[in-house]
PDB file of N, CA and C in Angstrom:
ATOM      1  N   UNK A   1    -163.691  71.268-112.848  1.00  0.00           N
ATOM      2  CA  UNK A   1    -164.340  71.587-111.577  1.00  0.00           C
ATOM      3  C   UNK A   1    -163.313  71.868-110.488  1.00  0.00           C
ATOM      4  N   UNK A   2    -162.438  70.959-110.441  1.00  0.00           N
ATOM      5  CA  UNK A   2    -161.304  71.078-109.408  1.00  0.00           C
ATOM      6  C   UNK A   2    -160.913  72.790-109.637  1.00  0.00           C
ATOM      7  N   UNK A   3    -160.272  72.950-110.872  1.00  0.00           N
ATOM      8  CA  UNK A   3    -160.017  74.447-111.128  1.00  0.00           C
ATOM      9  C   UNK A   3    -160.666  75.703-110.484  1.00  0.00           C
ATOM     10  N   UNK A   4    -162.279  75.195-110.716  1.00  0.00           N
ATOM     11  CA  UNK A   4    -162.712  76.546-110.186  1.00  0.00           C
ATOM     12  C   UNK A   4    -162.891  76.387-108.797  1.00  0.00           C
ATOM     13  N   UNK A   5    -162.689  75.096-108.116  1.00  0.00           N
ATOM     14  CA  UNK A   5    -162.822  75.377-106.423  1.00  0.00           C
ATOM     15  C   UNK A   5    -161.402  75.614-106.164  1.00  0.00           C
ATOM     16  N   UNK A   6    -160.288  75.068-106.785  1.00  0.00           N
ATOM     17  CA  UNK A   6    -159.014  75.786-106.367  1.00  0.00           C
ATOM     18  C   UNK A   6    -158.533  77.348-106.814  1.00  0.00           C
ATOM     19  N   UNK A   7    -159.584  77.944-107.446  1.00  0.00           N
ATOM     20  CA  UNK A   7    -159.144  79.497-107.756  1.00  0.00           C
ATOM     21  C   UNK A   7    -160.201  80.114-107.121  1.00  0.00           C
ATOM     22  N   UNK A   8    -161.460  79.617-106.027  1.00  0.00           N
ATOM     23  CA  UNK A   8    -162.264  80.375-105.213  1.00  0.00           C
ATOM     24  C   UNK A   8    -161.669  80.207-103.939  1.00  0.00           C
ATOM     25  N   UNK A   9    -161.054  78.800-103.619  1.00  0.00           N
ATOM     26  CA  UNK A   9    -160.530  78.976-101.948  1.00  0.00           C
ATOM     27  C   UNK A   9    -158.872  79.841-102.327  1.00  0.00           C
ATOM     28  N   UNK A  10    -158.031  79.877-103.345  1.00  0.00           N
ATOM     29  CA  UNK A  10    -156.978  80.672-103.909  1.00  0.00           C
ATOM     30  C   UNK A  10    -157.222  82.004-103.304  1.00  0.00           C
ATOM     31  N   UNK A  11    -158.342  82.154-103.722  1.00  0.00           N
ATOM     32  CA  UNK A  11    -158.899  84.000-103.761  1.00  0.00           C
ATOM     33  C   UNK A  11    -159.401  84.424-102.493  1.00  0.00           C
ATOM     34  N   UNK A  12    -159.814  83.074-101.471  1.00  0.00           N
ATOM     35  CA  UNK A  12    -160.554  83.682-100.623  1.00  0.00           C
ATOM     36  C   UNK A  12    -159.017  83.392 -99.375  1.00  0.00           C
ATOM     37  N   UNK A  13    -158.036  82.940 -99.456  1.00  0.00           N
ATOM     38  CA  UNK A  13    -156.922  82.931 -98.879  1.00  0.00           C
ATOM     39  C   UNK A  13    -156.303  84.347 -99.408  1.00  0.00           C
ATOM     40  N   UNK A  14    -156.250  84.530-100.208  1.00  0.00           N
ATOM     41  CA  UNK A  14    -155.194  85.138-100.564  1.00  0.00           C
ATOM     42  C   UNK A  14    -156.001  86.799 -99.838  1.00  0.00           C
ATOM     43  N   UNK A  15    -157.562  86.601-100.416  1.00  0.00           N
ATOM     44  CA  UNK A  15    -158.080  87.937 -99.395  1.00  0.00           C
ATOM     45  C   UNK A  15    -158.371  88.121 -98.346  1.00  0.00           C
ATOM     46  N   UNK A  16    -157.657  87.077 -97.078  1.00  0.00           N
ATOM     47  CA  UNK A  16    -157.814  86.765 -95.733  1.00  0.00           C
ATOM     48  C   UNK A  16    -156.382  87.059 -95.216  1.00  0.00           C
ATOM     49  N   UNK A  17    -155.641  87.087 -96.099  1.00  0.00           N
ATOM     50  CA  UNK A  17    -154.114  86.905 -95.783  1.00  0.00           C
ATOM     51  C   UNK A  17    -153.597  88.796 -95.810  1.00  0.00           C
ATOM     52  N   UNK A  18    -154.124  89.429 -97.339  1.00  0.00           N
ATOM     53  CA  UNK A  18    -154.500  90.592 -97.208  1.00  0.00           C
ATOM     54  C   UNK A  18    -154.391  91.361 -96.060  1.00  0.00           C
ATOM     55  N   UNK A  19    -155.886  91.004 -96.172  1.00  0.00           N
ATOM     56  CA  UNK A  19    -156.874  92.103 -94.929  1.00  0.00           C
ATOM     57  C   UNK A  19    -155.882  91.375 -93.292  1.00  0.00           C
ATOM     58  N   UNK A  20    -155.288  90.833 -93.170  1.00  0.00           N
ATOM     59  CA  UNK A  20    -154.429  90.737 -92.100  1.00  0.00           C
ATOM     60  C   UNK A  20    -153.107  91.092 -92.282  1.00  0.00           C
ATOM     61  N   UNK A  21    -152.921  92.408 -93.070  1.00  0.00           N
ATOM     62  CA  UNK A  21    -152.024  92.189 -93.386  1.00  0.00           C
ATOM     63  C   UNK A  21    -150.234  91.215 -93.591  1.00  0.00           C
ATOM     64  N   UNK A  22    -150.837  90.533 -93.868  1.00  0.00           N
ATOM     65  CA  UNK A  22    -149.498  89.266 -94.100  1.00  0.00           C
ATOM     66  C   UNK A  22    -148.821  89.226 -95.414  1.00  0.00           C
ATOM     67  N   UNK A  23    -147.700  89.192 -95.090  1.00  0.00           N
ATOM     68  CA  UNK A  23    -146.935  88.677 -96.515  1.00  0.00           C
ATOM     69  C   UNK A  23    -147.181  87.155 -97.055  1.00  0.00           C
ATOM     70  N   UNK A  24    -147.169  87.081 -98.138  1.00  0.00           N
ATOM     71  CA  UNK A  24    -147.235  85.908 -98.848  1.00  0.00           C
ATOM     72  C   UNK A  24    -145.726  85.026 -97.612  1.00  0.00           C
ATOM     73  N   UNK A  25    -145.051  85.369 -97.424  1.00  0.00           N
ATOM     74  CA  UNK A  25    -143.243  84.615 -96.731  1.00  0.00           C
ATOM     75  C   UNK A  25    -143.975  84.725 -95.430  1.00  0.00           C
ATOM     76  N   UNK A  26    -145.085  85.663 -94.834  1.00  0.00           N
ATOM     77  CA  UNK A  26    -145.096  85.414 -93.443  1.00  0.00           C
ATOM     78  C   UNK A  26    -145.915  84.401 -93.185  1.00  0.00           C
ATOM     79  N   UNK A  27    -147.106  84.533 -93.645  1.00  0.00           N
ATOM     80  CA  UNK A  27    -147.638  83.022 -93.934  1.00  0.00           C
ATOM     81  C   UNK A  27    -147.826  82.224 -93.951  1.00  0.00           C
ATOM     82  N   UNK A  28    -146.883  81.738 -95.147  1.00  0.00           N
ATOM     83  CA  UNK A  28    -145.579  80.566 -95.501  1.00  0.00           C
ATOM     84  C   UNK A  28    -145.041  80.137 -94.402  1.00  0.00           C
ATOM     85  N   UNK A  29    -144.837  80.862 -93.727  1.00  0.00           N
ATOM     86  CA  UNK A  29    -143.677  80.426 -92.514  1.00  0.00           C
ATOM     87  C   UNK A  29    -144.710  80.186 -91.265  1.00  0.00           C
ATOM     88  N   UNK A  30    -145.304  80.379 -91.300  1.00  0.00           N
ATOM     89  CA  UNK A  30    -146.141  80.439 -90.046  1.00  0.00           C
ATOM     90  C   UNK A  30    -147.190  78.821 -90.268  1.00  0.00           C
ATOM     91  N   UNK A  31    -147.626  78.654 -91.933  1.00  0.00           N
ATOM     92  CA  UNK A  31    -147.855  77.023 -91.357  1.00  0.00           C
ATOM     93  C   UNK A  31    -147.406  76.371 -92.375  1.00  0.00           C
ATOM     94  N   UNK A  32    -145.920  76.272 -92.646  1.00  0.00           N
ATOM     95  CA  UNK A  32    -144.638  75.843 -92.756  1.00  0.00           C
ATOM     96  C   UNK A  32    -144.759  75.284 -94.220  1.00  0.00           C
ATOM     97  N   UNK A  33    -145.281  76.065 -95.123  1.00  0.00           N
ATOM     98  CA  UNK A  33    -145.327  75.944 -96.514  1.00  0.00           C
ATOM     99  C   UNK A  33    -144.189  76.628 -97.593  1.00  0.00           C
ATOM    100  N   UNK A  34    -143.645  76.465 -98.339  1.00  0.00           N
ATOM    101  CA  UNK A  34    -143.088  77.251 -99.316  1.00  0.00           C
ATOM    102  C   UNK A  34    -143.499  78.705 -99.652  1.00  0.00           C
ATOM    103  N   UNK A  35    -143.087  79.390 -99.797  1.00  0.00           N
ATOM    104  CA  UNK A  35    -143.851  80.842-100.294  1.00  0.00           C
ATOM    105  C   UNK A  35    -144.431  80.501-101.646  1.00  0.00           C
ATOM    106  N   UNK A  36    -143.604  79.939-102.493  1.00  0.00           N
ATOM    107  CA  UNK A  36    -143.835  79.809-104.051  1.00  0.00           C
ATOM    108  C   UNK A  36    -145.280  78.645-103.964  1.00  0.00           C
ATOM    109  N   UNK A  37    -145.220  77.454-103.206  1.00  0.00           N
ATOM    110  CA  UNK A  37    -146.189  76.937-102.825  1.00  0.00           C
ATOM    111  C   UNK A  37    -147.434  77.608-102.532  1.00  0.00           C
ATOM    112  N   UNK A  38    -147.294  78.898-101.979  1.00  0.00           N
ATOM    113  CA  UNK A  38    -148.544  79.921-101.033  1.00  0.00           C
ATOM    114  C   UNK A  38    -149.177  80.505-102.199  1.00  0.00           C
ATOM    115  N   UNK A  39    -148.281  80.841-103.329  1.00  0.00           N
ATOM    116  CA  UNK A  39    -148.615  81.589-104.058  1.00  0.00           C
ATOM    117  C   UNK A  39    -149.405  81.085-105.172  1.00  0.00           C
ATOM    118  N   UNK A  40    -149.001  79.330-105.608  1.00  0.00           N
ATOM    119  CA  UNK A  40    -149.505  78.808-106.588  1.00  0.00           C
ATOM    120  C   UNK A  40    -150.834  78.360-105.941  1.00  0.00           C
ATOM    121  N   UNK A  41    -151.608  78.164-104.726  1.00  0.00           N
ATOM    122  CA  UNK A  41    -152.600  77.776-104.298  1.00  0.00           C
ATOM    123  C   UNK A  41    -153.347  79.421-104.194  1.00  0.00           C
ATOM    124  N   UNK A  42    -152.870  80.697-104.287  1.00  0.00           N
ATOM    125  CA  UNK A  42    -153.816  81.726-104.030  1.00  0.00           C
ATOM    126  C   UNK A  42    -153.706  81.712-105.705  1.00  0.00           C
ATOM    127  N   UNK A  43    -153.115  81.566-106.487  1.00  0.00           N
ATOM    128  CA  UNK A  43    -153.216  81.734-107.757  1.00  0.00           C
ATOM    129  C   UNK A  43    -154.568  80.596-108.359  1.00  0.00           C
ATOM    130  N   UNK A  44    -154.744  79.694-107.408  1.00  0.00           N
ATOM    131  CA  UNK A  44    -155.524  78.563-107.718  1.00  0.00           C
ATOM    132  C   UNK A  44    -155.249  77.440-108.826  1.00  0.00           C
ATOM    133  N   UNK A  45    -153.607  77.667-108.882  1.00  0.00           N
ATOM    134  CA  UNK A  45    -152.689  76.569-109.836  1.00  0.00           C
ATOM    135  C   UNK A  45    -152.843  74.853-108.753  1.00  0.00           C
ATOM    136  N   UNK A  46    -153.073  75.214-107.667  1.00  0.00           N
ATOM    137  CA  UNK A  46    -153.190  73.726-106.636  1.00  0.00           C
ATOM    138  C   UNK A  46    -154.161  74.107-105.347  1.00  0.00           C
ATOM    139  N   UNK A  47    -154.288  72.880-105.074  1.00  0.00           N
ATOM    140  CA  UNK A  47    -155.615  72.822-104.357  1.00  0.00           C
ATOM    141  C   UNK A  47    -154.836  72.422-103.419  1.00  0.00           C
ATOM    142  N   UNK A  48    -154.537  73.040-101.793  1.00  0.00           N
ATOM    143  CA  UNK A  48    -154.088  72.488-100.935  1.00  0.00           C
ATOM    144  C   UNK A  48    -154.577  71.260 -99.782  1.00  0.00           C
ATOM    145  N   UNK A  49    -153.512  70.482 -99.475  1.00  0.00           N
ATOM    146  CA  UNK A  49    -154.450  68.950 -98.753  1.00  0.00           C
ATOM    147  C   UNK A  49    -155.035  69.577 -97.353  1.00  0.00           C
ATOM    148  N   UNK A  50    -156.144  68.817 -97.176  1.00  0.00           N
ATOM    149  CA  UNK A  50    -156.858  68.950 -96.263  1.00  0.00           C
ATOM    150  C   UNK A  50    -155.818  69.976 -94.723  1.00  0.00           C
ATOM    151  N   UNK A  51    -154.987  68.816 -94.264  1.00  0.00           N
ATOM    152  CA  UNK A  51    -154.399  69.421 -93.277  1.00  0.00           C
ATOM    153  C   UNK A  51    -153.331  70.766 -93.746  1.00  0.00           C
ATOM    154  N   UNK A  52    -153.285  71.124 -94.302  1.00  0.00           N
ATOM    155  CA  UNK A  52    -152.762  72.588 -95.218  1.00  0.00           C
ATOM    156  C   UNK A  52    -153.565  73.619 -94.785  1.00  0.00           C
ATOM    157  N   UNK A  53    -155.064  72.809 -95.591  1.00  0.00           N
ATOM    158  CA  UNK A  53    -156.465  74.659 -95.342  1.00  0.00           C
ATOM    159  C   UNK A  53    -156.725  74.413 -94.321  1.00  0.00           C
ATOM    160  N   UNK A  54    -156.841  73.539 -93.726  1.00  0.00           N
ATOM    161  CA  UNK A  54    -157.032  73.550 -91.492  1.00  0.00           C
ATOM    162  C   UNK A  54    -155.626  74.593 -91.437  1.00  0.00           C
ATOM    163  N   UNK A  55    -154.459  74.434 -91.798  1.00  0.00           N
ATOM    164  CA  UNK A  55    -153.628  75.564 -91.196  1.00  0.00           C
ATOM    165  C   UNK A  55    -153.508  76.775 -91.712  1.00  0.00           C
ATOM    166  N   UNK A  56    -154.123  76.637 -93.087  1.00  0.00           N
ATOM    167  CA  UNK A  56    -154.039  78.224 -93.296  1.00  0.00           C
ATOM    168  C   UNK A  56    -155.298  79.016 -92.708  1.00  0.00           C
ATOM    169  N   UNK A  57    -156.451  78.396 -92.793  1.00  0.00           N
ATOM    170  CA  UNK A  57    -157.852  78.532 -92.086  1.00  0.00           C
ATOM    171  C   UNK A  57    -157.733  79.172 -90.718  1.00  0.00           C
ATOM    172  N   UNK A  58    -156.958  78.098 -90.314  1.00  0.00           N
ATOM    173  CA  UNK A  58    -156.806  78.356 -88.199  1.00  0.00           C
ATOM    174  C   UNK A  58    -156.108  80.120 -88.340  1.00  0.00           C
ATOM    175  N   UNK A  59    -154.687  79.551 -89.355  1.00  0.00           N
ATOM    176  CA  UNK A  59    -154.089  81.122 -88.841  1.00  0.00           C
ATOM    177  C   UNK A  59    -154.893  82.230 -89.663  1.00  0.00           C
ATOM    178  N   UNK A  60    -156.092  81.827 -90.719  1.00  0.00           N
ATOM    179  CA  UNK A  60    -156.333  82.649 -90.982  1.00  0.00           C
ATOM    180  C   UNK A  60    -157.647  83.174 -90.708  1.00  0.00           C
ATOM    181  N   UNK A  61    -157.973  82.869 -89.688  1.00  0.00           N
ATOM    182  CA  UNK A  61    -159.207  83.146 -89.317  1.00  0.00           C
ATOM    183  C   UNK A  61    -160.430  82.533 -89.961  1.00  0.00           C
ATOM    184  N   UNK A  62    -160.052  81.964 -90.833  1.00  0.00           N
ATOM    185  CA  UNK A  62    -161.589  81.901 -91.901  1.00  0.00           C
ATOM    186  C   UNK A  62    -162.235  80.460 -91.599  1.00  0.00           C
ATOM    187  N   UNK A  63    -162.986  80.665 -91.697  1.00  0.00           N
ATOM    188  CA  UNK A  63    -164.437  79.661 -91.584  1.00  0.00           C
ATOM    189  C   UNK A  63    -164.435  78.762 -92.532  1.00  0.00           C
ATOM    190  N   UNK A  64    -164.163  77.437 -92.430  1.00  0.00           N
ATOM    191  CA  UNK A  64    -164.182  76.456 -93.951  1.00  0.00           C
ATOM    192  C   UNK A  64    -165.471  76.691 -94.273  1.00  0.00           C
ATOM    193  N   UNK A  65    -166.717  76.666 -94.056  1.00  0.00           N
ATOM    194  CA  UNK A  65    -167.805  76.992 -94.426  1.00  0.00           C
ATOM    195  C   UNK A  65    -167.844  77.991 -95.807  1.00  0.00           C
ATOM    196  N   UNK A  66    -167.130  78.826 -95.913  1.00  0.00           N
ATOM    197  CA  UNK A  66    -167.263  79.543 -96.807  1.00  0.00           C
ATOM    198  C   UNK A  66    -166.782  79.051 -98.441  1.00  0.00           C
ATOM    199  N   UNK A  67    -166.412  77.813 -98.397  1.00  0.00           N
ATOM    200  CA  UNK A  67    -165.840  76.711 -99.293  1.00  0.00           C
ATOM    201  C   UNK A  67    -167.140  75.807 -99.529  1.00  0.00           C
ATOM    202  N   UNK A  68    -167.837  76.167 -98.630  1.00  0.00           N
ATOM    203  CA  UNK A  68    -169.116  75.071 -98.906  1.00  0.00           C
ATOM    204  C   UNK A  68    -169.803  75.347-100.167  1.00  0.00           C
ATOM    205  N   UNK A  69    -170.342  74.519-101.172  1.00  0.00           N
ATOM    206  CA  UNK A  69    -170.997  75.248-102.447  1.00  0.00           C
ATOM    207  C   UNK A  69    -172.179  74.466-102.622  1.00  0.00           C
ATOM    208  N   UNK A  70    -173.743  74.798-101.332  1.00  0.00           N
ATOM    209  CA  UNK A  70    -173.851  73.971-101.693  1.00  0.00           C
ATOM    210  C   UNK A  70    -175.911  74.729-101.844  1.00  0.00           C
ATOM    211  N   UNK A  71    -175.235  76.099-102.695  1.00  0.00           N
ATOM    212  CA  UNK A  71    -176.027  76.979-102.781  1.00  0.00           C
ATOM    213  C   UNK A  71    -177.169  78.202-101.522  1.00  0.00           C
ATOM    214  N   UNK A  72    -176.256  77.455-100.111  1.00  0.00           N
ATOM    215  CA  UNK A  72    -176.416  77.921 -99.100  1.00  0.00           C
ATOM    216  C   UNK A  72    -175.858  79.017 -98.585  1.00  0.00           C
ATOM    217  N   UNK A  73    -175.022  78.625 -99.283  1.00  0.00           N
ATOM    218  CA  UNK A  73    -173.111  79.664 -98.476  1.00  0.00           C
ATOM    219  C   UNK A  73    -173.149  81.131 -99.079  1.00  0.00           C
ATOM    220  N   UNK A  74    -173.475  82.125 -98.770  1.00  0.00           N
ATOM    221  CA  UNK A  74    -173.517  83.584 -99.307  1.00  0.00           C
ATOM    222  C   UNK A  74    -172.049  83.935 -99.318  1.00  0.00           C
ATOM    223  N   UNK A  75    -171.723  84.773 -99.969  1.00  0.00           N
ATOM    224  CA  UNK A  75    -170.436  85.043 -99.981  1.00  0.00           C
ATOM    225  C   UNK A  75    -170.053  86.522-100.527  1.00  0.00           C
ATOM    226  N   UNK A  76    -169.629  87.262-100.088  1.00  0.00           N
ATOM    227  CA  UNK A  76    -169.086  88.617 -99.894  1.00  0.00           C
ATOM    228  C   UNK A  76    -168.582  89.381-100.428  1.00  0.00           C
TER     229      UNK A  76
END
């Protein structure tokens, strides 16, 4: 279970990071993570701690809501 919520918030970072255009290193640097770290959580190899997706969230615009699964949450 862990797996598949760490390779849906993986995917939905990694397509927020995208569409803003950002580098995987700009990122990284911006809420002070490893790149290789950035990459194994959009890969959905790790599930980042709470205060992590508050910072990738904030800089990335996205709505934790969309992590919600709780057959409410439509998704895109």
């Amino acid at each position: 279970m862990t797996t598949i919520i760490s390779k849906e918030i993986g995917k939905e970072i990694k397509k927020a990071r995208e569409n803003k255009g950002l580098t995987q290193q700009e990122l990284s640097s911006k809420v002070e993570i490893s790149r290789n770290y950035l990459s194994d959580i959009e890969c959905g190899r790790y599930l980042p701690s709470v205060p992590k997706l508050l910072s990738l969230s904030t800089e990335l615009k996205i709505d934790l809501n969309i992590f919600k699964n709780d057959g409410n949450t439509r998704r895109g």
